[in-house]
PDB file of N, CA and C in Angstrom:
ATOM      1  N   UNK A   1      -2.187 -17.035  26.310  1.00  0.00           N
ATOM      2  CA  UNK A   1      -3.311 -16.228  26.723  1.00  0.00           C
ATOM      3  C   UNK A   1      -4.270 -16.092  25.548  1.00  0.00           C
ATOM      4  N   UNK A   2      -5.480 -16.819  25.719  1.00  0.00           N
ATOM      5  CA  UNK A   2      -6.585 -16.330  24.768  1.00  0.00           C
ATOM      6  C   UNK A   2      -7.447 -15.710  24.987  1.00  0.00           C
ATOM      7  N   UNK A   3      -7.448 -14.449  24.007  1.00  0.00           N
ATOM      8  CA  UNK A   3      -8.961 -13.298  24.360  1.00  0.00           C
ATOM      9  C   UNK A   3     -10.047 -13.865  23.632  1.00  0.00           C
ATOM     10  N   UNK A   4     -10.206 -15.182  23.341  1.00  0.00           N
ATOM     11  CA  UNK A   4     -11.276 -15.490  21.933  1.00  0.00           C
ATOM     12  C   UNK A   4     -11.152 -14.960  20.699  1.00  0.00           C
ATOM     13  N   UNK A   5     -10.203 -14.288  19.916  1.00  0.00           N
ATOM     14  CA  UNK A   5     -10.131 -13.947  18.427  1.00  0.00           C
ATOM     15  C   UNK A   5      -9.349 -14.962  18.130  1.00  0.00           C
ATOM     16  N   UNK A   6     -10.147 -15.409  16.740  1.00  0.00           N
ATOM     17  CA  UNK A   6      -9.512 -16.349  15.646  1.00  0.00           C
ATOM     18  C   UNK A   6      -8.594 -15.691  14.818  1.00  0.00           C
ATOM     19  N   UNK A   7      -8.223 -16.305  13.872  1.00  0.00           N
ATOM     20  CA  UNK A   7      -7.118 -15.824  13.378  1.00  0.00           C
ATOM     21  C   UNK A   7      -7.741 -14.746  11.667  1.00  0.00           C
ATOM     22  N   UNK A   8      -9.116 -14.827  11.629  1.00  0.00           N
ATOM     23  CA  UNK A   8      -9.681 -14.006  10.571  1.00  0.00           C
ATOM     24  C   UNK A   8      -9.430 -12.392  11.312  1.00  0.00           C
ATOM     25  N   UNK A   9     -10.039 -12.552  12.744  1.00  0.00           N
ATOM     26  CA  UNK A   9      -9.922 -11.471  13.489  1.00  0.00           C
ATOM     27  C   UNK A   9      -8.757 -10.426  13.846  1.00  0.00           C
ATOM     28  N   UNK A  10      -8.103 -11.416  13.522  1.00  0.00           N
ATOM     29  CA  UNK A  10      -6.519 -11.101  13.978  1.00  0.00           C
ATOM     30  C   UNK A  10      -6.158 -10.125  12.562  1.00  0.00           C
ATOM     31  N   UNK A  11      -6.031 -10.883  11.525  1.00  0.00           N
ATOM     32  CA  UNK A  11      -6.136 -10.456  10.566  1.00  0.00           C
ATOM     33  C   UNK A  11      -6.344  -9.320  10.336  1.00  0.00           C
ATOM     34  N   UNK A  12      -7.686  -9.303  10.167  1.00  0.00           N
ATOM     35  CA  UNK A  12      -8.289  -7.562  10.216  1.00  0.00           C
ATOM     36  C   UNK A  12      -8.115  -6.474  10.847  1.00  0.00           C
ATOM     37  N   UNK A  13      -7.988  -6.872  12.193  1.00  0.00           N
ATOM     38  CA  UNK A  13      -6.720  -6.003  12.991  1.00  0.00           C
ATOM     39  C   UNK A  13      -6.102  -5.377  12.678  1.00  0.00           C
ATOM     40  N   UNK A  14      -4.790  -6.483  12.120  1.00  0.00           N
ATOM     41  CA  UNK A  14      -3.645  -6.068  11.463  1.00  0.00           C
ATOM     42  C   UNK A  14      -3.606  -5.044  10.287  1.00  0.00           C
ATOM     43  N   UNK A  15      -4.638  -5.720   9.664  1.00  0.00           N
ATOM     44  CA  UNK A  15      -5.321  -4.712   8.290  1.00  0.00           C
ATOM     45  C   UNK A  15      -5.624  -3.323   8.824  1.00  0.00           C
ATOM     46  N   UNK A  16      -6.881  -3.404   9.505  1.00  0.00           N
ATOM     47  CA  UNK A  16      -6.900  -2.097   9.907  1.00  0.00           C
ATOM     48  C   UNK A  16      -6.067  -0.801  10.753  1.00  0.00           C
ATOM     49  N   UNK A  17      -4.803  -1.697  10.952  1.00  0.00           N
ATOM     50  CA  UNK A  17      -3.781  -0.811  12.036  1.00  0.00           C
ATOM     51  C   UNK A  17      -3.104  -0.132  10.723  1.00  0.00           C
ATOM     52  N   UNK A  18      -2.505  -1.326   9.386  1.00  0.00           N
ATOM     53  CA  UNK A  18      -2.005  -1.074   8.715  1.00  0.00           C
ATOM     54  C   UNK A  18      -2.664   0.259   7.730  1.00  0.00           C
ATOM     55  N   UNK A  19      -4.250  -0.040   7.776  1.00  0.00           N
ATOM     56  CA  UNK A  19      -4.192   1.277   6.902  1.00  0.00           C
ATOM     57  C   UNK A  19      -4.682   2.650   7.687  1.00  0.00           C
ATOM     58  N   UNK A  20      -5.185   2.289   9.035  1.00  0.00           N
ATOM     59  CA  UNK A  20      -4.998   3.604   9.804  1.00  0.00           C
ATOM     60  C   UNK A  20      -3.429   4.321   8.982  1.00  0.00           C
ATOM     61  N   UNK A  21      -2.423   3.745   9.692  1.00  0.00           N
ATOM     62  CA  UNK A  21      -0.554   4.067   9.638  1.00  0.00           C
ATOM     63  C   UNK A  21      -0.401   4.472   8.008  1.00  0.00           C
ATOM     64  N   UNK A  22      -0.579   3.716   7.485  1.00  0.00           N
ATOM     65  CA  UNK A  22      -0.452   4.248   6.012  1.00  0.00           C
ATOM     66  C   UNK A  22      -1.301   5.920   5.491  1.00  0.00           C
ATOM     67  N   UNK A  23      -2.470   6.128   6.334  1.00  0.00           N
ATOM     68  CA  UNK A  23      -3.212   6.902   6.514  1.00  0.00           C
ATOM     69  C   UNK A  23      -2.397   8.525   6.960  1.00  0.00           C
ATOM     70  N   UNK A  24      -2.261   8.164   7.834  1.00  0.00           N
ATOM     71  CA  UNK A  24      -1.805   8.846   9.057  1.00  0.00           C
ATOM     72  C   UNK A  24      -0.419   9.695   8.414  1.00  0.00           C
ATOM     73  N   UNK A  25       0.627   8.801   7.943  1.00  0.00           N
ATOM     74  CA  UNK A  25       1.810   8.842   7.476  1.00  0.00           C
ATOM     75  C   UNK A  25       1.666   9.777   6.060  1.00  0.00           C
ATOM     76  N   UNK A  26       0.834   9.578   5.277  1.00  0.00           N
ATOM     77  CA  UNK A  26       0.126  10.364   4.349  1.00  0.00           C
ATOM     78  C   UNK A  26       0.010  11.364   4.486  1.00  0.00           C
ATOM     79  N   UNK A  27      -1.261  11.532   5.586  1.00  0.00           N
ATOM     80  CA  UNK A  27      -1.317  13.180   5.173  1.00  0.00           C
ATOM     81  C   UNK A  27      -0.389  13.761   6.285  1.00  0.00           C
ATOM     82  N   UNK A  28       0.213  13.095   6.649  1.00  0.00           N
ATOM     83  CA  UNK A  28       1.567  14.075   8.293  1.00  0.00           C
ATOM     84  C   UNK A  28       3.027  14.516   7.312  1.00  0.00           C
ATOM     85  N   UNK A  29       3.224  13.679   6.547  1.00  0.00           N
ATOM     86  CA  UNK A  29       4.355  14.099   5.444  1.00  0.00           C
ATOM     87  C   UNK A  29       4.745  14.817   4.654  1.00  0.00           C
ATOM     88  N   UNK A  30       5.858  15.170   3.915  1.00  0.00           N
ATOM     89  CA  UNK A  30       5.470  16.217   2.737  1.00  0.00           C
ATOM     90  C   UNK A  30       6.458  15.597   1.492  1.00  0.00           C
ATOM     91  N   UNK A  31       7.541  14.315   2.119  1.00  0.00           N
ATOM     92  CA  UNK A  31       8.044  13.627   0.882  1.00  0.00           C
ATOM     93  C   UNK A  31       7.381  12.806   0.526  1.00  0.00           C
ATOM     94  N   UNK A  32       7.476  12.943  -0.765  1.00  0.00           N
ATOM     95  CA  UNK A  32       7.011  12.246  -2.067  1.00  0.00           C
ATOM     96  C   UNK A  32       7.235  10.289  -2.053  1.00  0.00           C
ATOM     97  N   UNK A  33       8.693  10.404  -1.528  1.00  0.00           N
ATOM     98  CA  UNK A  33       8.924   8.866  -1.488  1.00  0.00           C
ATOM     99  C   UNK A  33       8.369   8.539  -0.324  1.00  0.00           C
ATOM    100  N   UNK A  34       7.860   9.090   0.919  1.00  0.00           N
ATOM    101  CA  UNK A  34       7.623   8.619   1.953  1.00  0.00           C
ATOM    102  C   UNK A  34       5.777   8.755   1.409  1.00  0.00           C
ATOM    103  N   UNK A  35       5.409   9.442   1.262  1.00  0.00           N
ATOM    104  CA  UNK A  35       4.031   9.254   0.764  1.00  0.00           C
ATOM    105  C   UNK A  35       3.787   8.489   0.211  1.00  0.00           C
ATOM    106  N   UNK A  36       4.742   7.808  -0.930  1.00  0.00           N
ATOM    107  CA  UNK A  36       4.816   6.539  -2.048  1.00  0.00           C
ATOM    108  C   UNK A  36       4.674   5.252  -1.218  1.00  0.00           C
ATOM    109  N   UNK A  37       5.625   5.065   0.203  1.00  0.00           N
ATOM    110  CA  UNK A  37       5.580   4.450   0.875  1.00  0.00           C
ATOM    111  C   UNK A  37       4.279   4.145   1.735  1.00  0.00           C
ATOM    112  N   UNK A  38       3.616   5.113   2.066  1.00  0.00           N
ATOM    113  CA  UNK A  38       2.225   5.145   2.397  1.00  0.00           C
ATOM    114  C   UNK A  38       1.884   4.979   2.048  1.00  0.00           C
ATOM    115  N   UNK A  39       1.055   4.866   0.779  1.00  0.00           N
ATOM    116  CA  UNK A  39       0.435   4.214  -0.366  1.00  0.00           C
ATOM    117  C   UNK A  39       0.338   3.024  -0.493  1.00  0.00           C
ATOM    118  N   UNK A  40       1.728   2.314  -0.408  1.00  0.00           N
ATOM    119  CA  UNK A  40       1.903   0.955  -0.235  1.00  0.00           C
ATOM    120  C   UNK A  40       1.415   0.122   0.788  1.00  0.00           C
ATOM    121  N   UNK A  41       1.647   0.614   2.065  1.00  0.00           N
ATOM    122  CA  UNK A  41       1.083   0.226   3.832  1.00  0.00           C
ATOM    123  C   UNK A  41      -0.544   0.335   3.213  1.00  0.00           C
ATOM    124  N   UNK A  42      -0.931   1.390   2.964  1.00  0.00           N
ATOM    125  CA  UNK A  42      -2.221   1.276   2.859  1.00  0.00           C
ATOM    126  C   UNK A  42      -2.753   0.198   1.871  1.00  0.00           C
ATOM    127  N   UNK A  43      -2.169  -0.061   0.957  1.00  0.00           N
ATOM    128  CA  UNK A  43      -2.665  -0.638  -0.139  1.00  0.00           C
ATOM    129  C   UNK A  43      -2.573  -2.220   0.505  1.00  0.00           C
ATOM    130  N   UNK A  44      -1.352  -2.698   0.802  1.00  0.00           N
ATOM    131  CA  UNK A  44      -1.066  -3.984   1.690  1.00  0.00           C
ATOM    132  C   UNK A  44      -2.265  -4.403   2.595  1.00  0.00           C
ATOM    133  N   UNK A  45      -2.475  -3.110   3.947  1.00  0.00           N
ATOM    134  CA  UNK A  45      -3.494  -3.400   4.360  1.00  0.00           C
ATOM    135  C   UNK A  45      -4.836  -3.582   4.331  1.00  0.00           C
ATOM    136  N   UNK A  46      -5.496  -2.609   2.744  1.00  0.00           N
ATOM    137  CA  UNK A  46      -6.548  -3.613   1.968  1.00  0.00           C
ATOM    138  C   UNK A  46      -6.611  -4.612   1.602  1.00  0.00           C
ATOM    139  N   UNK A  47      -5.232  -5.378   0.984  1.00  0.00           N
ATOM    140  CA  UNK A  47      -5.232  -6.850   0.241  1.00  0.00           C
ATOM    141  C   UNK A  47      -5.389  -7.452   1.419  1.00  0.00           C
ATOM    142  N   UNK A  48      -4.847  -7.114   2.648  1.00  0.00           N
ATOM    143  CA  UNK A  48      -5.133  -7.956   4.139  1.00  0.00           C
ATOM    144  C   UNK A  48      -6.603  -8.255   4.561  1.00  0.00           C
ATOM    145  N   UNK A  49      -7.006  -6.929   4.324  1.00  0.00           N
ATOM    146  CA  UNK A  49      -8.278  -7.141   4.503  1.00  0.00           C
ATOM    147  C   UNK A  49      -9.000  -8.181   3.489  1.00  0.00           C
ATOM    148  N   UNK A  50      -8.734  -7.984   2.630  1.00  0.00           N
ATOM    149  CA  UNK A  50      -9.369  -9.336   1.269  1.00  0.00           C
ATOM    150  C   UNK A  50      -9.040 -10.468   1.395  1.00  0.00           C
ATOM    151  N   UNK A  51      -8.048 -10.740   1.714  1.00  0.00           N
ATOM    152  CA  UNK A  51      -7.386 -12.017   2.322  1.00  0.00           C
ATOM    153  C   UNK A  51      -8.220 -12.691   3.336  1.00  0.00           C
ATOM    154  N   UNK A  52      -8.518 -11.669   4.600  1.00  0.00           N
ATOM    155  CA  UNK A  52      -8.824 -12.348   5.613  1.00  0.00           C
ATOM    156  C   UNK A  52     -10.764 -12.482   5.173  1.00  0.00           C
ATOM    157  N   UNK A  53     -10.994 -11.617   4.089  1.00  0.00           N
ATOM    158  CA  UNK A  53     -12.748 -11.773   3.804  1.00  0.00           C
ATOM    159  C   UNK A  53     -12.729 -13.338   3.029  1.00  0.00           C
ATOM    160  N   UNK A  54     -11.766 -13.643   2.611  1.00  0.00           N
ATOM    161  CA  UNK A  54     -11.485 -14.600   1.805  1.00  0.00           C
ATOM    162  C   UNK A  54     -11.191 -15.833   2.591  1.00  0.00           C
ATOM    163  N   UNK A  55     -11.260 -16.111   3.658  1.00  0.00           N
ATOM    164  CA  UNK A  55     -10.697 -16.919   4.515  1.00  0.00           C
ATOM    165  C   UNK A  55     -11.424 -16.980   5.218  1.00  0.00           C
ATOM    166  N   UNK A  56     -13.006 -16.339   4.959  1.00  0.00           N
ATOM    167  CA  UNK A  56     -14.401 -16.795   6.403  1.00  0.00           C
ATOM    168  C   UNK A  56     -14.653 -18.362   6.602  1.00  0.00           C
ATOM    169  N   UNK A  57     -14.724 -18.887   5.152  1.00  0.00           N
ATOM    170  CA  UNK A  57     -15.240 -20.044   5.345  1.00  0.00           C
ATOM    171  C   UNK A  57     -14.043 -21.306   4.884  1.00  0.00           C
ATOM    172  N   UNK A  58     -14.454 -22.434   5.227  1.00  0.00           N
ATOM    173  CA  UNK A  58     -13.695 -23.448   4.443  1.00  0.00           C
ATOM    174  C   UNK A  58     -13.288 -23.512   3.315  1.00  0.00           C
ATOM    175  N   UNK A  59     -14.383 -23.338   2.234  1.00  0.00           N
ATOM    176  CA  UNK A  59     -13.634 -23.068   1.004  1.00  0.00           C
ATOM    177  C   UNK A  59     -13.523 -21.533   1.089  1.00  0.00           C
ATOM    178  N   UNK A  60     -12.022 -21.580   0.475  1.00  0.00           N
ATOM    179  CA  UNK A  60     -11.963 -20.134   0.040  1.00  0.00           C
ATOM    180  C   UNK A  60     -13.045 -19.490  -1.373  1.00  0.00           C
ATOM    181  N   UNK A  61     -13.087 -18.260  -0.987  1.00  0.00           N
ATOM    182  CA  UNK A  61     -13.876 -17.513  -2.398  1.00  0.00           C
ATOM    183  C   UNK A  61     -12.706 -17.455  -3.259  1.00  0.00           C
ATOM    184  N   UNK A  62     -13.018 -17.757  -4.863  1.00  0.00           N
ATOM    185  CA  UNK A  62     -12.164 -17.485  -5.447  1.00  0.00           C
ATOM    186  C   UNK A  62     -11.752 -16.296  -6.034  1.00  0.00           C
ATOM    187  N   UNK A  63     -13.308 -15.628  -6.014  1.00  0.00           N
ATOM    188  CA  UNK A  63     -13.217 -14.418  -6.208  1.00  0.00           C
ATOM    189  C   UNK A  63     -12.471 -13.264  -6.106  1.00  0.00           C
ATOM    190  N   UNK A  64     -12.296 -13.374  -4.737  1.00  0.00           N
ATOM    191  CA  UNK A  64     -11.318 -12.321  -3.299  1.00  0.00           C
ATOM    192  C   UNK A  64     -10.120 -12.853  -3.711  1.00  0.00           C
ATOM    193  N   UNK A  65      -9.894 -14.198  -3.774  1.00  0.00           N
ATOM    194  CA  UNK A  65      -8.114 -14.827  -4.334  1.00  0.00           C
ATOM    195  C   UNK A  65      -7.991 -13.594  -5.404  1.00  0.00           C
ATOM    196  N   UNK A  66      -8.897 -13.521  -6.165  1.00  0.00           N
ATOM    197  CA  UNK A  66      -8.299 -13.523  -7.463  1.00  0.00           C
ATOM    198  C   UNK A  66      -8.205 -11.892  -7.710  1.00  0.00           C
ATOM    199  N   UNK A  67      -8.690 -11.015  -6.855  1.00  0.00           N
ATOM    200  CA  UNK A  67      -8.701  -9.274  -6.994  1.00  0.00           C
ATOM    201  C   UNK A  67      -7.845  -9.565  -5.635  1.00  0.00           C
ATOM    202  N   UNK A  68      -7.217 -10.136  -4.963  1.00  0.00           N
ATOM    203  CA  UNK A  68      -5.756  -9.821  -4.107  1.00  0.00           C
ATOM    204  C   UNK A  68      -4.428 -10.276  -5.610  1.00  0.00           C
ATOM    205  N   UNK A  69      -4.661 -11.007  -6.293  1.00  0.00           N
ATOM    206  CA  UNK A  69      -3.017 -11.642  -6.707  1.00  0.00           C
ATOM    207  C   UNK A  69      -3.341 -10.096  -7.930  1.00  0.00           C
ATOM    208  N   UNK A  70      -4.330  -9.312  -8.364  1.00  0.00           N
ATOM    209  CA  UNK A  70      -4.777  -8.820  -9.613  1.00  0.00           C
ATOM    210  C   UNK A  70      -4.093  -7.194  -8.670  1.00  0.00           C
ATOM    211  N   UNK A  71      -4.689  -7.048  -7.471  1.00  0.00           N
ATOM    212  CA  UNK A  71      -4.187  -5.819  -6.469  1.00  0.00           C
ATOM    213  C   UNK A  71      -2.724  -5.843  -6.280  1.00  0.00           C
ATOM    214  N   UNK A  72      -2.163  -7.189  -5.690  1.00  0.00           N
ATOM    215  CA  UNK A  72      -0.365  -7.382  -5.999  1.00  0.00           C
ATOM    216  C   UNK A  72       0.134  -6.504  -7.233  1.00  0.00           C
ATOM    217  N   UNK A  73      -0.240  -7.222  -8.198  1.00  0.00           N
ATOM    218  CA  UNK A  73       0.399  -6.827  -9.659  1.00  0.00           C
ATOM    219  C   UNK A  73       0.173  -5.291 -10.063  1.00  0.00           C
ATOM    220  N   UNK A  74      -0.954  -4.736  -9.467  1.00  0.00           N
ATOM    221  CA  UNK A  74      -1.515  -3.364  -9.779  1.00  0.00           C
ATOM    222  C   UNK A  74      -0.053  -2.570  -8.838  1.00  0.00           C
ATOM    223  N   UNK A  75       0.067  -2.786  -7.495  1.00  0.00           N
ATOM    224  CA  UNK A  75       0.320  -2.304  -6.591  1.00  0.00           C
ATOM    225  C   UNK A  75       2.180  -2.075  -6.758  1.00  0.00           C
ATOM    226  N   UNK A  76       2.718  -3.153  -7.635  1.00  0.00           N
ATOM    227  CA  UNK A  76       4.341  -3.138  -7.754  1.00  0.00           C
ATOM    228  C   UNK A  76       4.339  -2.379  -9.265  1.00  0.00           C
ATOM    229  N   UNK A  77       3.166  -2.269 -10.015  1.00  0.00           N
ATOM    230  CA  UNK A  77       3.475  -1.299 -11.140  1.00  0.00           C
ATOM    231  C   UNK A  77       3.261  -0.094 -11.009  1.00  0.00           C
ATOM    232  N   UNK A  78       2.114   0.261  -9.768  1.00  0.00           N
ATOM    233  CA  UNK A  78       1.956   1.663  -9.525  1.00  0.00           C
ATOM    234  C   UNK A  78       3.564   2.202  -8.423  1.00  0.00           C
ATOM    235  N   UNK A  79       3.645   1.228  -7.712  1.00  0.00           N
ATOM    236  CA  UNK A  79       5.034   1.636  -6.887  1.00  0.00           C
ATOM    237  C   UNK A  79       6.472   2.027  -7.935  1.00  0.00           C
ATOM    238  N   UNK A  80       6.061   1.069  -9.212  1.00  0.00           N
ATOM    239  CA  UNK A  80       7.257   1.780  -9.873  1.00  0.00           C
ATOM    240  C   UNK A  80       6.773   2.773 -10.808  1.00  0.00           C
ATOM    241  N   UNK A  81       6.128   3.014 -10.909  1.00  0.00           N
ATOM    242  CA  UNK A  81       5.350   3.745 -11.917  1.00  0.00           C
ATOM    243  C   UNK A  81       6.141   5.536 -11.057  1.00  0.00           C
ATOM    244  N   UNK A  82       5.020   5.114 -10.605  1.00  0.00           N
ATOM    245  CA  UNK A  82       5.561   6.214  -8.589  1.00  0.00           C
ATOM    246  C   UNK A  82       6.774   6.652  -8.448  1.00  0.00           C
ATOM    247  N   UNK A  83       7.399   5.970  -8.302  1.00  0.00           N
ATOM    248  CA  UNK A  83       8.975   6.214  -8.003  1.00  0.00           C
ATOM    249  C   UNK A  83       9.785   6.589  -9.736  1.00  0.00           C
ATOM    250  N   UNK A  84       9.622   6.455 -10.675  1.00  0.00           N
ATOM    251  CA  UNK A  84      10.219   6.840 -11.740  1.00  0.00           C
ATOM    252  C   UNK A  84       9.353   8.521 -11.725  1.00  0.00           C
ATOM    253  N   UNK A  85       8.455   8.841 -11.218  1.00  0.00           N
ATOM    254  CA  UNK A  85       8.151  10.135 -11.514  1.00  0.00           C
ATOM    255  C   UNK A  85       8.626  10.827 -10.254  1.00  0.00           C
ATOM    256  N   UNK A  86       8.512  10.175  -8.674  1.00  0.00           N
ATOM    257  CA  UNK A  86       9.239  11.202  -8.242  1.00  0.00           C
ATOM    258  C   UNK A  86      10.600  11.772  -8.343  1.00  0.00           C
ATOM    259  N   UNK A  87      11.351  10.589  -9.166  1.00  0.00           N
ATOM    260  CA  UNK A  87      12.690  10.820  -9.604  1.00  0.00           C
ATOM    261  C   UNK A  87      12.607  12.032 -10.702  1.00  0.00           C
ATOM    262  N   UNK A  88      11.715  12.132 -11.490  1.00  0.00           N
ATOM    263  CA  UNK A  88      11.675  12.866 -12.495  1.00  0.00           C
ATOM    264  C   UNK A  88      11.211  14.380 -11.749  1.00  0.00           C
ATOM    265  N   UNK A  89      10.515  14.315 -10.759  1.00  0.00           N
ATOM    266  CA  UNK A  89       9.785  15.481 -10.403  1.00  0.00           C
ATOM    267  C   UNK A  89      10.905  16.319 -10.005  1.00  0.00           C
ATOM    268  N   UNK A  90      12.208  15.215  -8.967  1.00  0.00           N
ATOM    269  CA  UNK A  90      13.114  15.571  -8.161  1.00  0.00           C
ATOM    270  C   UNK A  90      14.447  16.379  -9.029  1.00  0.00           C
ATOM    271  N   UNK A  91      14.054  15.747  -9.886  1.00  0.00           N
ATOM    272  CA  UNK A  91      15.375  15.977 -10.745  1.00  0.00           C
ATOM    273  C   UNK A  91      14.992  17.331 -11.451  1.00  0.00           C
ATOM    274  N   UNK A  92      13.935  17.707 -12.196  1.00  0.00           N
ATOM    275  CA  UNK A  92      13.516  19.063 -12.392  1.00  0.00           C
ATOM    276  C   UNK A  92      13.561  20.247 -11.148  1.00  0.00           C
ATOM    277  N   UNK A  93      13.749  20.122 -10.038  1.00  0.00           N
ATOM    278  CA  UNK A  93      13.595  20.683  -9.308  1.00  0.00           C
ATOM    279  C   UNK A  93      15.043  21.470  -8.951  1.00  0.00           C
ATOM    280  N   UNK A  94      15.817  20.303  -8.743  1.00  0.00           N
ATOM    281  CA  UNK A  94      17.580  20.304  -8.988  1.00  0.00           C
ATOM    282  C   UNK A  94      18.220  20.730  -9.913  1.00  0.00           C
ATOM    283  N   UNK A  95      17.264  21.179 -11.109  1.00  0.00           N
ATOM    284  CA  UNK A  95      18.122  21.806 -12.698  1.00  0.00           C
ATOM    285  C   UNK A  95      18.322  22.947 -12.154  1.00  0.00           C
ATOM    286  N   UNK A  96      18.913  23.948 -12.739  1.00  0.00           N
ATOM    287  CA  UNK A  96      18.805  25.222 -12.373  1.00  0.00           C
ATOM    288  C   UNK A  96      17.980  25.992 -13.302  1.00  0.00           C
ATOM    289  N   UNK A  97      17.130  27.007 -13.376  1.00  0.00           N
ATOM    290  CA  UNK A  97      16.260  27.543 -13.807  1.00  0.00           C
ATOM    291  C   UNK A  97      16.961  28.236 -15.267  1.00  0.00           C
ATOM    292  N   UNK A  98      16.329  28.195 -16.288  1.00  0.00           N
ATOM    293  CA  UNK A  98      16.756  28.454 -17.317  1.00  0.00           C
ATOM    294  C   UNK A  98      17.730  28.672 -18.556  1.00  0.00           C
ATOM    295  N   UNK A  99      18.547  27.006 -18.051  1.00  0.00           N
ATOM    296  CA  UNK A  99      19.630  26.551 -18.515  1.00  0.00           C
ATOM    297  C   UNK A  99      19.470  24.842 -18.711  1.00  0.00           C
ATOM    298  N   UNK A 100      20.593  24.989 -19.660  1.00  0.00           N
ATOM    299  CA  UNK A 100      20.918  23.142 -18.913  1.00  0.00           C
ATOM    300  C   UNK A 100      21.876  23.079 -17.951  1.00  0.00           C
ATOM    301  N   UNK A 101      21.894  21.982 -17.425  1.00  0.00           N
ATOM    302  CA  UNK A 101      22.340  21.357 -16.511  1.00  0.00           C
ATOM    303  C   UNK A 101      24.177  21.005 -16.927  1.00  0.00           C
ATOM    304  N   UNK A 102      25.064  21.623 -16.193  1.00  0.00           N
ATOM    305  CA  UNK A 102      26.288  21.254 -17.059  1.00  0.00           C
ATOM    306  C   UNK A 102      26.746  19.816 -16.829  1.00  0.00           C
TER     307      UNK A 102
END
């Protein structure tokens, strides 16, 4: 069954469902790792979107290549970056108040 969308179209779609959901999941939450996780959906579904701007014509832009592989690398250091502090946030929370921890 074809509705007439190419596969740029499709694309963007996908992109835009993805960062609606990443959106959505954000501000409906109140954990930290699940927000972290949102972050990510959203972030994915921008590079989607760059991807598919990157893919209008025959030749690709190299440009758009090159701020998606630069967004990858940003995106797995902020995810760990992320996750070593909510561990840290979590773990202060779990001490008991004005002691150490035995």
């Amino acid at each position: 069954m074809d509705f007439g969308m190419d596969t740029i179209t499709w694309y963007l779609l996908i992109a835009a469902v993805m960062v609606i959901f990443g959106m959505v999941r954000l501000l409906l939450v109140r954990d930290l790792l699940a927000r972290l996780i949102a972050l990510d959906v959203t972030g994915i579904g921008v590079l989607l979107t760059l991807v598919a701007l990157a893919a209008r014509s025959d030749a690709t832009d190299p440009v758009l290549q090159a701020l998606v592989i630069t967004g990858l690398v940003i995106a797995v250091a902020f995810t760990g970056l992320g996750a070593v502090l909510i561990r840290r946030i979590e773990g202060q929370q779990d001490d008991p108040p004005g002691g150490d921890a035995p």
